[in-house]
Structures are given as C-alpha cells and as structure tokens.
C-alpha atoms as a PDB file:
ATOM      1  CA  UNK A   1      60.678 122.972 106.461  1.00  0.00           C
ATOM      2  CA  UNK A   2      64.040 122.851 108.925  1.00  0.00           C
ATOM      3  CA  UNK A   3      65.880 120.333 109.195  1.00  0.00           C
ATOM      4  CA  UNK A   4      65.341 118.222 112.493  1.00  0.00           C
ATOM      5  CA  UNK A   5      68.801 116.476 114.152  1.00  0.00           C
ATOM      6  CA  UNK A   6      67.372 113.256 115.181  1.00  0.00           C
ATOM      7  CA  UNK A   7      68.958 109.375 116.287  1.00  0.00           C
ATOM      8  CA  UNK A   8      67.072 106.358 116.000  1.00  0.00           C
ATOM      9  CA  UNK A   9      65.715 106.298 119.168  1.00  0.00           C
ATOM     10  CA  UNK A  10      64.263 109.712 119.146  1.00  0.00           C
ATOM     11  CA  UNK A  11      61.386 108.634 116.668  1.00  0.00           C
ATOM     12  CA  UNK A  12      58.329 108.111 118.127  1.00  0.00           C
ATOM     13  CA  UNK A  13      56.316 104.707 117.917  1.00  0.00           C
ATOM     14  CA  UNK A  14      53.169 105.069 119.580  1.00  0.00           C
ATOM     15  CA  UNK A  15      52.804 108.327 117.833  1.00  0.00           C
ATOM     16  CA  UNK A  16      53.531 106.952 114.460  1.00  0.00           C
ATOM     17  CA  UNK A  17      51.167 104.289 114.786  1.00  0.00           C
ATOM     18  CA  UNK A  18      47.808 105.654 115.785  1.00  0.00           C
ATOM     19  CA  UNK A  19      48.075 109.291 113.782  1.00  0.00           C
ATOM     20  CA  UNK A  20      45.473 109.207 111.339  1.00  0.00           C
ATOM     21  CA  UNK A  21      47.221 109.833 108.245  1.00  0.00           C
ATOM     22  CA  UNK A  22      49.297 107.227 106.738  1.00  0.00           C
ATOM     23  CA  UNK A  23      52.882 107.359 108.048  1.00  0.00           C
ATOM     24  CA  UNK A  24      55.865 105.385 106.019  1.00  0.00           C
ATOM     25  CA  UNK A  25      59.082 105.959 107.766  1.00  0.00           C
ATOM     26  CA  UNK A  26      62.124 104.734 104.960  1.00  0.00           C
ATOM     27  CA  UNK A  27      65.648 104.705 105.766  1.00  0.00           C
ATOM     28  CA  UNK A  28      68.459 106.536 103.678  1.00  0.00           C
ATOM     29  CA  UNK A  29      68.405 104.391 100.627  1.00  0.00           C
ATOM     30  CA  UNK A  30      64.062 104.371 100.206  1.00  0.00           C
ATOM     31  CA  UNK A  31      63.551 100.789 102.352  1.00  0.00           C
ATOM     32  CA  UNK A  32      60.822 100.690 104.889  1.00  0.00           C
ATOM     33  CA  UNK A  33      61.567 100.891 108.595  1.00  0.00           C
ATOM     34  CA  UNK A  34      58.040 101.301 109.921  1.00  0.00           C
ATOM     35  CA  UNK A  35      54.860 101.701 108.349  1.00  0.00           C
ATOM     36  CA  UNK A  36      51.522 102.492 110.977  1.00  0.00           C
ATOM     37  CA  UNK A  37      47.942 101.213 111.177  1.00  0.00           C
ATOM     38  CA  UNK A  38      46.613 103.722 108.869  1.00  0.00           C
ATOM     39  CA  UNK A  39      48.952 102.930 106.035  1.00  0.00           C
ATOM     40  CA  UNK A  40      48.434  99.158 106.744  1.00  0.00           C
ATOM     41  CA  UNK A  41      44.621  99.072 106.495  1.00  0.00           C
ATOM     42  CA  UNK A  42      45.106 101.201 103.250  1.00  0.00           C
ATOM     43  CA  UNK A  43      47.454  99.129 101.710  1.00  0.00           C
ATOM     44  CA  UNK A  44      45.989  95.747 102.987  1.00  0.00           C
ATOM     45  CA  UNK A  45      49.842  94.373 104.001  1.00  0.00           C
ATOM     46  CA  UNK A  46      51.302  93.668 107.282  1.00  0.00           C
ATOM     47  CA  UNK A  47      54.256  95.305 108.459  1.00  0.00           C
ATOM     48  CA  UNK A  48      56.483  92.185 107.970  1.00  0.00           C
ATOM     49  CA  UNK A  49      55.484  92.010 104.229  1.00  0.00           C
ATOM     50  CA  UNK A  50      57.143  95.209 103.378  1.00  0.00           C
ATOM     51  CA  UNK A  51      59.890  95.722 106.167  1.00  0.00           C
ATOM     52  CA  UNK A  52      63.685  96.029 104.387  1.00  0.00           C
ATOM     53  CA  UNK A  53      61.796  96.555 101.002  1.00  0.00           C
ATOM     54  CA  UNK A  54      62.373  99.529  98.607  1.00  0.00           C
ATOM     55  CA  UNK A  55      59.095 101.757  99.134  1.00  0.00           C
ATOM     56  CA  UNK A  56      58.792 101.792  95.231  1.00  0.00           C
ATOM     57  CA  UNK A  57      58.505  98.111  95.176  1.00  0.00           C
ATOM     58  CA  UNK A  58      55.904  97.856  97.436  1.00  0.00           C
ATOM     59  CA  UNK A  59      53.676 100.826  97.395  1.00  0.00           C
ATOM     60  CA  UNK A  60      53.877 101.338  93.037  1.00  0.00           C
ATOM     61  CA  UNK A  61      52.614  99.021  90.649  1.00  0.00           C
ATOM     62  CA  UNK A  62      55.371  98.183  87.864  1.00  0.00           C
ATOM     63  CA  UNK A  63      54.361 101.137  85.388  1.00  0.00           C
ATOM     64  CA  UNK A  64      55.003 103.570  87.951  1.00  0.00           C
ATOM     65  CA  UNK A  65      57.531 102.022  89.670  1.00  0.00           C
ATOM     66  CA  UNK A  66      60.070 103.946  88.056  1.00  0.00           C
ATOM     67  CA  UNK A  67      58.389 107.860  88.662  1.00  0.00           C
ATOM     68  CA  UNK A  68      58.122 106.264  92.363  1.00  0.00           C
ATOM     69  CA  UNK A  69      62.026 105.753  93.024  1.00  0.00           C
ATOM     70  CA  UNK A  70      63.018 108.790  91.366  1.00  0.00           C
ATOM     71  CA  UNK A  71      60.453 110.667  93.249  1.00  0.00           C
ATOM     72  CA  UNK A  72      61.811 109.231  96.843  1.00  0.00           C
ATOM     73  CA  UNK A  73      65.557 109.516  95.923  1.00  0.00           C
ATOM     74  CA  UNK A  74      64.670 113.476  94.814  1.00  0.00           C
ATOM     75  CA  UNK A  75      62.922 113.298  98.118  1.00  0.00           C
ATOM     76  CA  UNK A  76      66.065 112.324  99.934  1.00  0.00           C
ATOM     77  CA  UNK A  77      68.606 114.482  98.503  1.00  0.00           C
ATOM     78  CA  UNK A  78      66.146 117.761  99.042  1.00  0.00           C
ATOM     79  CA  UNK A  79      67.249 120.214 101.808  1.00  0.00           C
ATOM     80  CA  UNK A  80      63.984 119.075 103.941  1.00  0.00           C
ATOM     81  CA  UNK A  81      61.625 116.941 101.644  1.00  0.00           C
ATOM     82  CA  UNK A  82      59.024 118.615  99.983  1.00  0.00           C
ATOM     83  CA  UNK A  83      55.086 117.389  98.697  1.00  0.00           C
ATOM     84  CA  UNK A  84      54.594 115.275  96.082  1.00  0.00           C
ATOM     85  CA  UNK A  85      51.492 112.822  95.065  1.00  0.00           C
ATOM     86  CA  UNK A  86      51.731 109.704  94.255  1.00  0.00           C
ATOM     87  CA  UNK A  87      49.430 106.197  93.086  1.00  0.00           C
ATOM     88  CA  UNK A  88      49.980 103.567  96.416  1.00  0.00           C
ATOM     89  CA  UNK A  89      49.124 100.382  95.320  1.00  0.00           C
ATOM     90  CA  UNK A  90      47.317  97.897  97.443  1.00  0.00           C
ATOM     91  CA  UNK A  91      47.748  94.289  97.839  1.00  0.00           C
ATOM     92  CA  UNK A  92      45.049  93.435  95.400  1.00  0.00           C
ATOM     93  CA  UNK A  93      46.268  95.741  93.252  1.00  0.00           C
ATOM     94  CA  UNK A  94      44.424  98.830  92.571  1.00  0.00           C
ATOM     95  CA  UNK A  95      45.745 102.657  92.768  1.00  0.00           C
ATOM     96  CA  UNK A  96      45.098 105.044  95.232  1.00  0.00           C
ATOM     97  CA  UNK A  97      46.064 108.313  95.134  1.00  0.00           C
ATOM     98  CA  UNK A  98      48.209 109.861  97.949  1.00  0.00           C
ATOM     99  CA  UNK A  99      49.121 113.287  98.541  1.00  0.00           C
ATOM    100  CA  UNK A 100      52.698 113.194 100.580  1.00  0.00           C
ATOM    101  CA  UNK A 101      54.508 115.853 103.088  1.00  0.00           C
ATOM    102  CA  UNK A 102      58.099 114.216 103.122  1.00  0.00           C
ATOM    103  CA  UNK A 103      60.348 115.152 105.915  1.00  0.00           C
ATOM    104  CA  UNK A 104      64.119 114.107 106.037  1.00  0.00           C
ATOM    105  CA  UNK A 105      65.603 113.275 109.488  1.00  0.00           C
ATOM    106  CA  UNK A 106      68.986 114.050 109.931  1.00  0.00           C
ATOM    107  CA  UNK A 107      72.027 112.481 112.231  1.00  0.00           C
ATOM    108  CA  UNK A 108      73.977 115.221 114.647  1.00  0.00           C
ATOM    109  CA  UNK A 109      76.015 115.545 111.524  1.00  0.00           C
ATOM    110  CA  UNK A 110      73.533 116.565 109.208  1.00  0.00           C
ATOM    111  CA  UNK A 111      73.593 112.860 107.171  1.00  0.00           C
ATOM    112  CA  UNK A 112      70.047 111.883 105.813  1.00  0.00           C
ATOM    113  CA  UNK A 113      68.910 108.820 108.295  1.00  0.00           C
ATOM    114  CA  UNK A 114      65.208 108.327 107.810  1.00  0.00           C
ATOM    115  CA  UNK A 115      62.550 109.671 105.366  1.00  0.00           C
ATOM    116  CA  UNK A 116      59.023 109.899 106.894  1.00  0.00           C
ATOM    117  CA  UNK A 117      56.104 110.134 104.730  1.00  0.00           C
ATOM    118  CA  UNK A 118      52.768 111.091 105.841  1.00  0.00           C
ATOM    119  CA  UNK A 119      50.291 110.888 103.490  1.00  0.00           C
ATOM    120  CA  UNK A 120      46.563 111.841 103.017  1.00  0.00           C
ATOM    121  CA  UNK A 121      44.269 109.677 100.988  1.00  0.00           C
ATOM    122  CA  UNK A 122      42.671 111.745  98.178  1.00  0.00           C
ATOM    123  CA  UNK A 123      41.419 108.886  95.467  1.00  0.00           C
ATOM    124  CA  UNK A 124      37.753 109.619  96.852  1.00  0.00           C
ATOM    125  CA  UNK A 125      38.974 113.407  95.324  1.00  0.00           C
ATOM    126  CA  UNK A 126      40.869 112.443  92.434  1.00  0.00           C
ATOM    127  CA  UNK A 127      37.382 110.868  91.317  1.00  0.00           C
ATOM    128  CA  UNK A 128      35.412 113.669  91.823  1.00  0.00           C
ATOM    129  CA  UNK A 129      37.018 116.051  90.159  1.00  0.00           C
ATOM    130  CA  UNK A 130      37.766 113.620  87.116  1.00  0.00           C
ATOM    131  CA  UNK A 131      33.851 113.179  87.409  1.00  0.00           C
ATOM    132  CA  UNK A 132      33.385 116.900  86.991  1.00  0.00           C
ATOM    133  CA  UNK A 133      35.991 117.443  84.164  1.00  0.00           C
ATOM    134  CA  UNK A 134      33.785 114.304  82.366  1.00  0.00           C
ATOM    135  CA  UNK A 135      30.328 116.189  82.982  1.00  0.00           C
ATOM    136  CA  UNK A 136      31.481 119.429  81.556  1.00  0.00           C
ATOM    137  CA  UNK A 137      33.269 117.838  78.172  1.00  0.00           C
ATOM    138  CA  UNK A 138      30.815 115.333  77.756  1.00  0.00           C
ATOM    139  CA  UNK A 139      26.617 115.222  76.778  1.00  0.00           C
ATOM    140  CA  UNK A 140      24.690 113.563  79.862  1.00  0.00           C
ATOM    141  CA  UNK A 141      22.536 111.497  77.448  1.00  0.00           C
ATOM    142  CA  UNK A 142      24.935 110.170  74.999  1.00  0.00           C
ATOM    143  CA  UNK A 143      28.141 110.134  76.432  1.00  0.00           C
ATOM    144  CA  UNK A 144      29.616 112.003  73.311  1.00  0.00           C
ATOM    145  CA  UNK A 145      31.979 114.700  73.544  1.00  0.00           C
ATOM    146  CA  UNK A 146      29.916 117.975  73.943  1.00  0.00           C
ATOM    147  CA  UNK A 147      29.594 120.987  71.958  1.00  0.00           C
ATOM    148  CA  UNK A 148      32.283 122.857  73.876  1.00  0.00           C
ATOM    149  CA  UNK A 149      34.423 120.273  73.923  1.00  0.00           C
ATOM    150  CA  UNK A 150      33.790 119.909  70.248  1.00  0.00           C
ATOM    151  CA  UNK A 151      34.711 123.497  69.400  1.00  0.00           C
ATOM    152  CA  UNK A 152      38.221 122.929  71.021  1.00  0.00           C
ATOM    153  CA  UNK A 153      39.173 119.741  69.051  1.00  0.00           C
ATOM    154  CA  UNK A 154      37.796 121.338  65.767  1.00  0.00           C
ATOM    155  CA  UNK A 155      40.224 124.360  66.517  1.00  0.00           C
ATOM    156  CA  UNK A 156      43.238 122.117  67.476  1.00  0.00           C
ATOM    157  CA  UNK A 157      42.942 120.447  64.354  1.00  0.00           C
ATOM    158  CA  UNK A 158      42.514 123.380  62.123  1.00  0.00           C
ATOM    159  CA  UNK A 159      45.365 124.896  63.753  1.00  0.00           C
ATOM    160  CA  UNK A 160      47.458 127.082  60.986  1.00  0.00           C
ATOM    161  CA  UNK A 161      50.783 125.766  62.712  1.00  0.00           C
ATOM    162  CA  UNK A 162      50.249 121.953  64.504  1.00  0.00           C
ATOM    163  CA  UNK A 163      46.859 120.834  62.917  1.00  0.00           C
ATOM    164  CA  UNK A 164      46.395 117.908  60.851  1.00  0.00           C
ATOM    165  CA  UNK A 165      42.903 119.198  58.842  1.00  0.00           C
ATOM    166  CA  UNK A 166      40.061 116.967  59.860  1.00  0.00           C
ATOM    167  CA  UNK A 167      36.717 115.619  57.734  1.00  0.00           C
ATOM    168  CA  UNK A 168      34.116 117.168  59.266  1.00  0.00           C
ATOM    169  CA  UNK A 169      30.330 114.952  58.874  1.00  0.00           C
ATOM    170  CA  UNK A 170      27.342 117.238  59.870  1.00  0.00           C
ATOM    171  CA  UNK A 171      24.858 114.400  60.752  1.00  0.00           C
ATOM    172  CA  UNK A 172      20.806 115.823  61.636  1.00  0.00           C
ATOM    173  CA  UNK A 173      18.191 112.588  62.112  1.00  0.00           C
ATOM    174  CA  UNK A 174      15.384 112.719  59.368  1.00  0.00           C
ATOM    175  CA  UNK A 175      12.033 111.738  61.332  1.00  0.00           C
ATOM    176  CA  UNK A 176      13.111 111.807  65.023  1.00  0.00           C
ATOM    177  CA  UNK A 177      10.209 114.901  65.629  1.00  0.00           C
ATOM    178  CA  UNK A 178       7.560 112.109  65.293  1.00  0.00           C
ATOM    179  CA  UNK A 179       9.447 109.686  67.182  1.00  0.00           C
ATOM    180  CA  UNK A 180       9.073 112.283  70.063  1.00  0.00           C
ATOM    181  CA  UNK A 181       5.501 113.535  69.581  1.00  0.00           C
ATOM    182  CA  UNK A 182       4.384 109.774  68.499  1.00  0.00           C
ATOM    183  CA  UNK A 183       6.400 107.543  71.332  1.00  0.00           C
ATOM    184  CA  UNK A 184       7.457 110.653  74.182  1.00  0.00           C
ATOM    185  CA  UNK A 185      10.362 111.865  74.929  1.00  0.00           C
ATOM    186  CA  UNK A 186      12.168 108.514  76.746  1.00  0.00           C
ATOM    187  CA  UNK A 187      12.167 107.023  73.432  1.00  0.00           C
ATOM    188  CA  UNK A 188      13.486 109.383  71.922  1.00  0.00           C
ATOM    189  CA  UNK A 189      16.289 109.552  73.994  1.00  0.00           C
ATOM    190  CA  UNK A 190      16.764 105.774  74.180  1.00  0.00           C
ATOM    191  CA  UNK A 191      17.084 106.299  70.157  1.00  0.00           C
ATOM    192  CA  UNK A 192      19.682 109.377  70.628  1.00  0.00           C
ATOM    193  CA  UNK A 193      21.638 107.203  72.597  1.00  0.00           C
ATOM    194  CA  UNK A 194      21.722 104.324  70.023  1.00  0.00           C
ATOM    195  CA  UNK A 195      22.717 106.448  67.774  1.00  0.00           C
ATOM    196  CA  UNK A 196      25.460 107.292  68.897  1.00  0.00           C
ATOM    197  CA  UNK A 197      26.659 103.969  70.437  1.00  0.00           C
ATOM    198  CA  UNK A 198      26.392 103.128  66.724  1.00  0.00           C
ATOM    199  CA  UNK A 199      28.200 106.371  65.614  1.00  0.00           C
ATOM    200  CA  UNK A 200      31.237 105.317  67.797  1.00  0.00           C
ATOM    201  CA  UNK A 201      31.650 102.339  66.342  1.00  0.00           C
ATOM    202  CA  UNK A 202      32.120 103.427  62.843  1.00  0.00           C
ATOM    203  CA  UNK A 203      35.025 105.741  63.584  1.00  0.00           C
ATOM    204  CA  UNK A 204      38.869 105.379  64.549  1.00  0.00           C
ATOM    205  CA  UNK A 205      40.094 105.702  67.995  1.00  0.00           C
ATOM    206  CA  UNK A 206      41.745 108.886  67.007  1.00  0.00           C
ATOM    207  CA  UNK A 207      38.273 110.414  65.773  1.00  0.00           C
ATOM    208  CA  UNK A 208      36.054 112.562  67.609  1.00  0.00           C
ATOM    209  CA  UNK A 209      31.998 111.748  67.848  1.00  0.00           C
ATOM    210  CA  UNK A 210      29.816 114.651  69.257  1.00  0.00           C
ATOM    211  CA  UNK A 211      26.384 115.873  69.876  1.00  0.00           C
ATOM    212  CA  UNK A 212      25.946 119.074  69.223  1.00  0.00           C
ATOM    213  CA  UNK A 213      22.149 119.165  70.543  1.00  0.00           C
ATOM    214  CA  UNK A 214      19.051 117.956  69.509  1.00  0.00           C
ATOM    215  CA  UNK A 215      19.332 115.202  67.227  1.00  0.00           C
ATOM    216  CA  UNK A 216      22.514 116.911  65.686  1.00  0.00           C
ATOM    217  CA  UNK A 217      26.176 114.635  65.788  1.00  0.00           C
ATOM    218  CA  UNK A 218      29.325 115.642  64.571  1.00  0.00           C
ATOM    219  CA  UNK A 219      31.978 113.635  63.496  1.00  0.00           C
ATOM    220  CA  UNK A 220      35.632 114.818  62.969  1.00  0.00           C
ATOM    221  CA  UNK A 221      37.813 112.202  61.467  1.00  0.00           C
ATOM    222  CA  UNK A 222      41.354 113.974  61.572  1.00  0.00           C
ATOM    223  CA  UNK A 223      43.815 113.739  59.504  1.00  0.00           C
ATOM    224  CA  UNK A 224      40.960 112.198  56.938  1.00  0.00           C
ATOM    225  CA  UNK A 225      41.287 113.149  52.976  1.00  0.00           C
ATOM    226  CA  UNK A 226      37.617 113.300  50.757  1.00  0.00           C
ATOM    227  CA  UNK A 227      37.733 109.492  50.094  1.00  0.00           C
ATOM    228  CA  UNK A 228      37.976 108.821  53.134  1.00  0.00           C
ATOM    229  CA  UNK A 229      35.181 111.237  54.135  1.00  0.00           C
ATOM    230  CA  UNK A 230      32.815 110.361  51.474  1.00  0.00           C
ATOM    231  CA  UNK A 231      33.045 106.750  52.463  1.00  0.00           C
ATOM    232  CA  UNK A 232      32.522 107.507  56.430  1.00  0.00           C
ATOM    233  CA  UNK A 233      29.134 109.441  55.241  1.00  0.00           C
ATOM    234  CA  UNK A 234      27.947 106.344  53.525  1.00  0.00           C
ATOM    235  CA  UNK A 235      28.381 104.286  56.168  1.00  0.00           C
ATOM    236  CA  UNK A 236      26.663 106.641  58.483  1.00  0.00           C
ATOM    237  CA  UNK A 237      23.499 106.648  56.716  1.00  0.00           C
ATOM    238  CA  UNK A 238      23.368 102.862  56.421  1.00  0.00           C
ATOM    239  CA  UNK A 239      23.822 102.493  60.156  1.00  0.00           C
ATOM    240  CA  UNK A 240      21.586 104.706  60.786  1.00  0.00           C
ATOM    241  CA  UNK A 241      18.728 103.735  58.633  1.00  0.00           C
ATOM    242  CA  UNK A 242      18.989  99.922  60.014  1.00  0.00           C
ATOM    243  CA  UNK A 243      15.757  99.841  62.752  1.00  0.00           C
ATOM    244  CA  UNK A 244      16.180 100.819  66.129  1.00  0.00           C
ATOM    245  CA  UNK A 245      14.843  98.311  69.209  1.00  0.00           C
ATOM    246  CA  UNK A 246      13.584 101.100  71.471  1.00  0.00           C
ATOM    247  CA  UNK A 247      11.024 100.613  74.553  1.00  0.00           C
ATOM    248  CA  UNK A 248       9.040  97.613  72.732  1.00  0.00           C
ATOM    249  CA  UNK A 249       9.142  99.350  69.175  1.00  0.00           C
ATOM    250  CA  UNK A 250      10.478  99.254  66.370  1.00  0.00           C
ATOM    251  CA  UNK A 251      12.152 102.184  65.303  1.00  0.00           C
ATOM    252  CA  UNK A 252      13.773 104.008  62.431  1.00  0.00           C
ATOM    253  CA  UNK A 253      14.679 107.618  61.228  1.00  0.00           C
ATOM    254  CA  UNK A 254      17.029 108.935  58.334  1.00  0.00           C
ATOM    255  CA  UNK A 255      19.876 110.726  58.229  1.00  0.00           C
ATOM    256  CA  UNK A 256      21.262 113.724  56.568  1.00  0.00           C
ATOM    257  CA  UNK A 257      25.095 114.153  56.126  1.00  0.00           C
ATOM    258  CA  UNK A 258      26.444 117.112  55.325  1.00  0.00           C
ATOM    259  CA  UNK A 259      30.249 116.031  54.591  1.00  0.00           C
ATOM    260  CA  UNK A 260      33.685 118.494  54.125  1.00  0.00           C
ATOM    261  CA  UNK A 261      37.287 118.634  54.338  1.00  0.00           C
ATOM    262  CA  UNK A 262      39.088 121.106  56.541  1.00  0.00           C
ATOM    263  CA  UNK A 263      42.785 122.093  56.093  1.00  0.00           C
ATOM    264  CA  UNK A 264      44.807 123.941  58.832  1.00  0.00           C
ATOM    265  CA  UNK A 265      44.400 127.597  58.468  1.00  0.00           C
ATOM    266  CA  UNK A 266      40.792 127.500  58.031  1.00  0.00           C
ATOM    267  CA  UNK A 267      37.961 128.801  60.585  1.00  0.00           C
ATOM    268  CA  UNK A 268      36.108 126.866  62.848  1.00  0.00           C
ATOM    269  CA  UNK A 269      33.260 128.451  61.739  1.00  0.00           C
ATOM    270  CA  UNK A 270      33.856 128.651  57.745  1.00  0.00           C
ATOM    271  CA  UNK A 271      34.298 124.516  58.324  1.00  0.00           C
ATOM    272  CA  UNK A 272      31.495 124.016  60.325  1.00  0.00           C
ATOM    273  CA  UNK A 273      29.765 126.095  58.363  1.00  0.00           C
ATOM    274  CA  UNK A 274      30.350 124.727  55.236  1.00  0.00           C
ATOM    275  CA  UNK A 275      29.036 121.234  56.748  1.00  0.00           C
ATOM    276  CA  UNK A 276      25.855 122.431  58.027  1.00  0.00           C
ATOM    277  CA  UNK A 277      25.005 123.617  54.565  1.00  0.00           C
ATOM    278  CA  UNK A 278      25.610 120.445  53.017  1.00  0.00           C
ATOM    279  CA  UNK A 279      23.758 118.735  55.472  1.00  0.00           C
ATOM    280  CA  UNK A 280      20.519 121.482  54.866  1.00  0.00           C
ATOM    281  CA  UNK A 281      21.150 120.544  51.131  1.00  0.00           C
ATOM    282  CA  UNK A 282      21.138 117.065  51.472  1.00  0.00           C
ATOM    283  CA  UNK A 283      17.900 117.234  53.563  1.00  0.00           C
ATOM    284  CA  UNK A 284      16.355 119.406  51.052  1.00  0.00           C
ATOM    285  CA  UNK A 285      16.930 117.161  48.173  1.00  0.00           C
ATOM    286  CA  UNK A 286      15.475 113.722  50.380  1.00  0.00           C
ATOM    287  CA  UNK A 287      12.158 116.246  50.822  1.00  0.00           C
ATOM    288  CA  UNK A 288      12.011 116.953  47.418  1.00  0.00           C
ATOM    289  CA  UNK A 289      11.951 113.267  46.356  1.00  0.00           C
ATOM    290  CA  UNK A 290       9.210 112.118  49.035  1.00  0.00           C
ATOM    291  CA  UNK A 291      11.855 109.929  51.210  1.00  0.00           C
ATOM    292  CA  UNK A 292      10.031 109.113  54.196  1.00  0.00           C
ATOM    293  CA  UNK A 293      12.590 109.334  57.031  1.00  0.00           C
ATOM    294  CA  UNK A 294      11.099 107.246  59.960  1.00  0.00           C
ATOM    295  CA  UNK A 295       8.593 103.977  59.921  1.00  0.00           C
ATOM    296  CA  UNK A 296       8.041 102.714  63.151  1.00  0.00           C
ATOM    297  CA  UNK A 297       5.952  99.740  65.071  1.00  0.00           C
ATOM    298  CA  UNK A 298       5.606  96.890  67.342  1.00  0.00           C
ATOM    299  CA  UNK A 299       8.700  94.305  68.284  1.00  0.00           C
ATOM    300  CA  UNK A 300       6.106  91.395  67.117  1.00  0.00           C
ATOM    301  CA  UNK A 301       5.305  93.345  63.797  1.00  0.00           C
END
C-alpha cells in the first residue's frame, strides 16, 4: 500500500461518515480524531464519548487491551499499515470481531499524522465457522466429543515424546436395545443424552468424555494411574444404574466398563483395544450371572 502525503484538511468528512464500513481515523499516538456512523451504531457510543481517547481504551475490553495497543502502535510504525483483526467492544460490553485495513497518512515530510482504520464486521462469521468446527468435533445428540475428535486426543496423549498416558474407560449400556424397541427411538435418545450429562459430571475438566456411537462412551482421564481408573469405573456404573426420568418413564440400563491404563509409546489401537475387550469381558461375565440390565415403568409407579 503507498504511502499517501496528506494535511489535515485533505481528509474527507462526508466521505468518512456515510461509507459503509466502519471508519476510525486515530492520530499519531493511537487517540481518536473521528469515528463515522457505521462505527458508532456498532459500537453504541457517540463521537464525544471517545474523541482524544486511546483507541485501545475504548474499542478493547481490559483483557485485550494490551494485544490492542501493541497492535495499533505496530500499525503506526509499519511502512503503510497492514490488516489485522481485532475484538471491538461495545458499550454494553460484548466483543465483536473486526477485520481491519490500516492505512497511515503521512505529512509532506513523510511523519505519521493520522491512522485510518476501516473495518468490516465479521462476528456473524467468526460464529459460523466456530459453529462448524463444533459440529464436526462434536456428536449432535450428546454434545460429547466425537469419535474423530476422540482418536486425536487419544493419540496426543499416547504420544512417545509429549504425552502424559491416559486411563482409558470403554463404557457400552447393558439393556438400552429394549429401551429402543420397547419406548422408540426419542427415548432412547433422551436416555443417551442423560447419560452423558451424567458422564461429564464425574470427570475432571482436563478429561475427555466421548461417544463413540451407539450406546458406546469413552472416557480418557489423562494423566490418570490404575487407582485412579479403577475408582472412575465404579463410579460410572453407579451413576449409571441410578433410574433415568425419560418421556413419563422410568428408566434404567447397566453398564459395562471395560477399564486400562495407557503409557506414551503405546498405539491408539493396542489401548483402545485392550479396553473394548475388557468391556466384552465384563459384559460376558454380568450374562453369565443373570444380571438384568434395564427395568423400566411409569413416573407414578
């Protein structure tokens, strides 16, 4: 962008004021000189509330108010701007997101006099595409981390060089076929997603909760020794086993956890693996002793 010799008078005020992107015009040390109707009615100031201010002090909220005036100053001392984005805060105090084309105005003798800033709103875009990202890691019905998504944190933290291991629980519901072919599908689902509402609260923020499919969940507690592990399974099947209010019923179905210990170096799949097998041999051994895995009726029963 080349540089543009300009004096004060030169800038343009009607022009400024009715373009449709949001124009802040700042003077050599990041205060505003002029901001127009489209960055007004974004921000939800007047003109006189921000006029002589530092830009960073009006437009960023105090956690970013520091990225903000290093931003502008870099802006400033460029050659000719440059692009950045940025959050603008507005007077009730919520973040937008603002994708800038900064221009510096020079004097006859090349000194920095003004910094305009036109800006396009792109929150409305920022949200869609953080949308998207959330669709593709996550499972529509539960809200748990997918399988994909799964498969990459199991990886990272069997990683021969950065991972911490991770206790791996291989969870499959005992009973949920008849909730299905008994109740219909909605129930089932409202039940999916109660378990794993319930799931998440058993775990540590650092811990990762997924559905696989089906009426499969994972949990990956990382960092987590066999004690640890062994005790997280327990409390899994207790949880799970206490009834389920679902569409007037009520509900209940077992669980099967298949629990191990991964250390870095290992496969995805040998851990995985490994789990599922327990699980199948837990499951195996309920069978064998008749455990009934779901009972089910009426609210008022």
């Amino acid at each position: 962008m080349a540089q543009v010799p300009v004096h004060t008078g030169s800038l343009d005020a009607a022009a400024l004021e009715h373009a449709g992107a949001l124009v802040v015009v700042l003077d050599d040390t990041g205060r505003v000189l002029r901001m127009n109707a489209t960055a007004r009615a974004a921000q939800g100031w007047t003109e006189g509330d921000v006029l002589g201010r530092y830009a960073w002090e009006v437009y960023a909220s105090e956690d970013d108010r520091a990225e903000a005036e290093r931003s502008i100053r870099a802006a400033l001392e460029a050659a000719s701007g440059g692009m950045r984005e940025s959050a603008f805060l507005t007077v009730e105090g919520d973040r937008q997101r603002v994708s800038w084309i900064d221009s510096v105005l020079r004097s006859p003798e090349g000194e920095p006099r003004f910094l305009v800033c036109v800006g396009i709103d792109v929150t409305e875009q920022r949200q869609r595409e953080a949308q998207l990202r959330q669709l593709a890691e996550t499972d529509a019905l539960t809200g748990l981390l997918n399988r994909v998504s799964f498969d990459a944190a199991l990886s990272d933290a069997l990683d021969a060089g950065t991972g911490l291991g991770a206790g791996l629980l291989f969870c499959d519901l005992d009973g949920f076929k008849a909730i299905n072919d008994t109740h219909g599908h909605a129930a089932g689902d409202a039940l999916l997603a109660e378990v794993a509402r319930r799931l998440r609260t058993l775990v540590r923020a650092s811990d990762v909760v997924a559905r696989l499919g089906g009426d499969e969940f994972v949990v990956l507690c990382l960092g987590a020794g066999r004690p640890e592990v062994k005790a997280l399974a327990t409390r899994v099947e207790a949880a799970v086993r206490r009834p389920f209010a679902v569409s007037g019923l009520l509900l209940r179905v077992g669980v099967s956890v298949g629990a191990t210990v991964g250390t870095p170096g290992e496969t995805p799949e040998e851990v995985l693996g490994t789990a599922d097998k327990q699980m199948y041999a837990v499951k195996a051994a309920r069978r064998a002793r008749g455990e009934s895995g779901v009972r089910h009726g009426s609210l008022s029963a």
